[in-house]
Protein backbone atom coordinates (compact mmCIF):
# COMPACT_ATOMS: atom_id res chain seq x y z
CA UNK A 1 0.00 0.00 0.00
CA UNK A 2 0.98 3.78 -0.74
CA UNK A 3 2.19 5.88 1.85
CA UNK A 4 1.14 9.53 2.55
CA UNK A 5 3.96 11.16 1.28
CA UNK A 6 3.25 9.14 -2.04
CA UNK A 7 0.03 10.39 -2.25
CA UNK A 8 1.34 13.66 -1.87
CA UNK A 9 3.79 13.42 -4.50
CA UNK A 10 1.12 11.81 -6.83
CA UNK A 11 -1.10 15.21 -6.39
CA UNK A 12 2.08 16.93 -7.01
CA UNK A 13 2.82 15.58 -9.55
CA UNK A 14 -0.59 15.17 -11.46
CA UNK A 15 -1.16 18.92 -11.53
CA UNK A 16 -3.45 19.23 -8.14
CA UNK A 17 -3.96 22.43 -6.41
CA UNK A 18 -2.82 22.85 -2.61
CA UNK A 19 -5.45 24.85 -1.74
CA UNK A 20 -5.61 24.36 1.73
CA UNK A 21 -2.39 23.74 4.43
CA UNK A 22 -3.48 22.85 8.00
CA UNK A 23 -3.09 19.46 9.88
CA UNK A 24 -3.78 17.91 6.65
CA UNK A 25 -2.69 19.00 2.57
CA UNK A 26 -5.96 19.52 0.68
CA UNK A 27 -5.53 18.92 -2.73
CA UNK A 28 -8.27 19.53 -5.58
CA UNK A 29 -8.41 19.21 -9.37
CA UNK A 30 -10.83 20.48 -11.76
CA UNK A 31 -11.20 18.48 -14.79
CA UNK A 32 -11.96 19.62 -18.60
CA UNK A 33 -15.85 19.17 -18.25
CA UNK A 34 -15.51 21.92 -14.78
CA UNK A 35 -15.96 18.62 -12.31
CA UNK A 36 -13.55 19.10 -9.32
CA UNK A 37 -11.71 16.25 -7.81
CA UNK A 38 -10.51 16.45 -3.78
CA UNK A 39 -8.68 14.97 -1.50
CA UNK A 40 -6.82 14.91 1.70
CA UNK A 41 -3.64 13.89 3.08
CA UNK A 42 -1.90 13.40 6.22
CA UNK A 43 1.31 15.04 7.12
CA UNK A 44 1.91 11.64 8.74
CA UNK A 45 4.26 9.13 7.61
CA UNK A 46 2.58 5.83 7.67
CA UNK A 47 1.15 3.91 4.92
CA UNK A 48 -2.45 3.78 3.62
CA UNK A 49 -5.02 1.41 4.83
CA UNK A 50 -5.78 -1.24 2.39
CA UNK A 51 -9.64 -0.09 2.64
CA UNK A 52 -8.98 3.31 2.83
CA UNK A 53 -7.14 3.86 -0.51
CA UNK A 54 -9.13 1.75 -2.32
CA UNK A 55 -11.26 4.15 -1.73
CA UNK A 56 -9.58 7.24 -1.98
CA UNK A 57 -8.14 5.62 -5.79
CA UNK A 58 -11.93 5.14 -6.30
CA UNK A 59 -13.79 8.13 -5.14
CA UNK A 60 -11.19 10.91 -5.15
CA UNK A 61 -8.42 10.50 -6.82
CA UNK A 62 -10.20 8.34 -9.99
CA UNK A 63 -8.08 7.17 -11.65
CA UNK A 64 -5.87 3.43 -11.76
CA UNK A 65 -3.41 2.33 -9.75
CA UNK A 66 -1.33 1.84 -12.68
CA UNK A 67 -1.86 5.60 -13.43
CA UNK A 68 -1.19 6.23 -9.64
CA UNK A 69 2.26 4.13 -9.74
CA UNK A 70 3.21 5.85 -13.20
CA UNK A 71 3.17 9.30 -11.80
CA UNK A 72 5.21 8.33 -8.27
CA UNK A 73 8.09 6.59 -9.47
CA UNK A 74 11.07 8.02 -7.93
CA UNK A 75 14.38 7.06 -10.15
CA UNK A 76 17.70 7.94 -7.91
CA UNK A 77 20.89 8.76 -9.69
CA UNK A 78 23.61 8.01 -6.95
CA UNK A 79 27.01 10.68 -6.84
CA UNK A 80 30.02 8.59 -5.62
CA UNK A 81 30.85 11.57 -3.79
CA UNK A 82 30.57 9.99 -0.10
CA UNK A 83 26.96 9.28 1.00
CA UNK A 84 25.16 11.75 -1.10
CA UNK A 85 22.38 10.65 -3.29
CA UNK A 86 20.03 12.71 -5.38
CA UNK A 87 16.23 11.75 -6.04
CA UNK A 88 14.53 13.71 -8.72
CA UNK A 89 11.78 12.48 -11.63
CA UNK A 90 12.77 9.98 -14.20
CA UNK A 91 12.79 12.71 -17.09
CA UNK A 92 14.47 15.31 -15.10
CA UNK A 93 17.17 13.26 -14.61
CA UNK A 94 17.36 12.70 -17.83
CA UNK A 95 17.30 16.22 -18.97
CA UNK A 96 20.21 17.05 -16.71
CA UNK A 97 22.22 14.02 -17.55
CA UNK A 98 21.40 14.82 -21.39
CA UNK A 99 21.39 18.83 -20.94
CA UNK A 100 18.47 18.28 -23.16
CA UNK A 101 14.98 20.38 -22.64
CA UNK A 102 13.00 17.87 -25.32
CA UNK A 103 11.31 14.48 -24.60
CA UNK A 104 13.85 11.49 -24.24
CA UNK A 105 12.91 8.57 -27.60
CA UNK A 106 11.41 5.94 -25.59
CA UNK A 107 14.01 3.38 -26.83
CA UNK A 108 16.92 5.64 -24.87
CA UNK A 109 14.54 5.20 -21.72
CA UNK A 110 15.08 1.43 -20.99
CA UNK A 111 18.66 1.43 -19.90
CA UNK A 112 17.96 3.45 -17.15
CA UNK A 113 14.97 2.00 -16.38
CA UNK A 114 15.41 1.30 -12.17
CA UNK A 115 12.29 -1.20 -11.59
């Protein structure tokens, strides 16, 4: 199961609005035909009841799991420069290992594929 912080990043990056920053992160989205999509996230770090996000996948968020796993995939690029490691989005990573500002040809993407 997802934790919160996954969730979060999923809103993140899935072009959410933080509209509201208390004890929780309230998220919305309004979609082309004006309906508006919300949800809520803990600040804590635990994971996700089972029953819980199957609902929240279901009757918030709407969308797959697949789609949900797509858009939280975290690739790391470790520096052998003592213990520091960088996490960043697949296709930033890309852009600054490339120095490139254009999409990546999806046959260059499976070598650094990090499943």
């Amino acid at each position: 199961m997802p934790r919160w912080k996954e969730l979060k990043r999923f809103c993140e990056r899935d072009g959410w609005e933080l509209y509201k920053d208390t004890d929780h992160y309230f998220y919305r989205k309004i979609d082309d035909d004006g309906s508006v999509r919300r949800t809520k996230v803990s600040k804590g770090s635990g994971e996700i009841h089972p029953a819980m996000w199957k609902m929240i996948l279901k009757k918030q968020l709407r969308v797959s799991q697949e789609y949900f796993n797509k858009k939280i995939k975290i690739y790391s690029r470790r520096h052998h420069h003592g213990s520091d490691s960088v996490e960043m989005p697949f296709e930033i990573y890309l852009q600054k290992l490339y120095l490139i500002q254009r999409p990546v040809p999806e046959h260059c993407l499976a070598q650094y594929l990090i499943l």
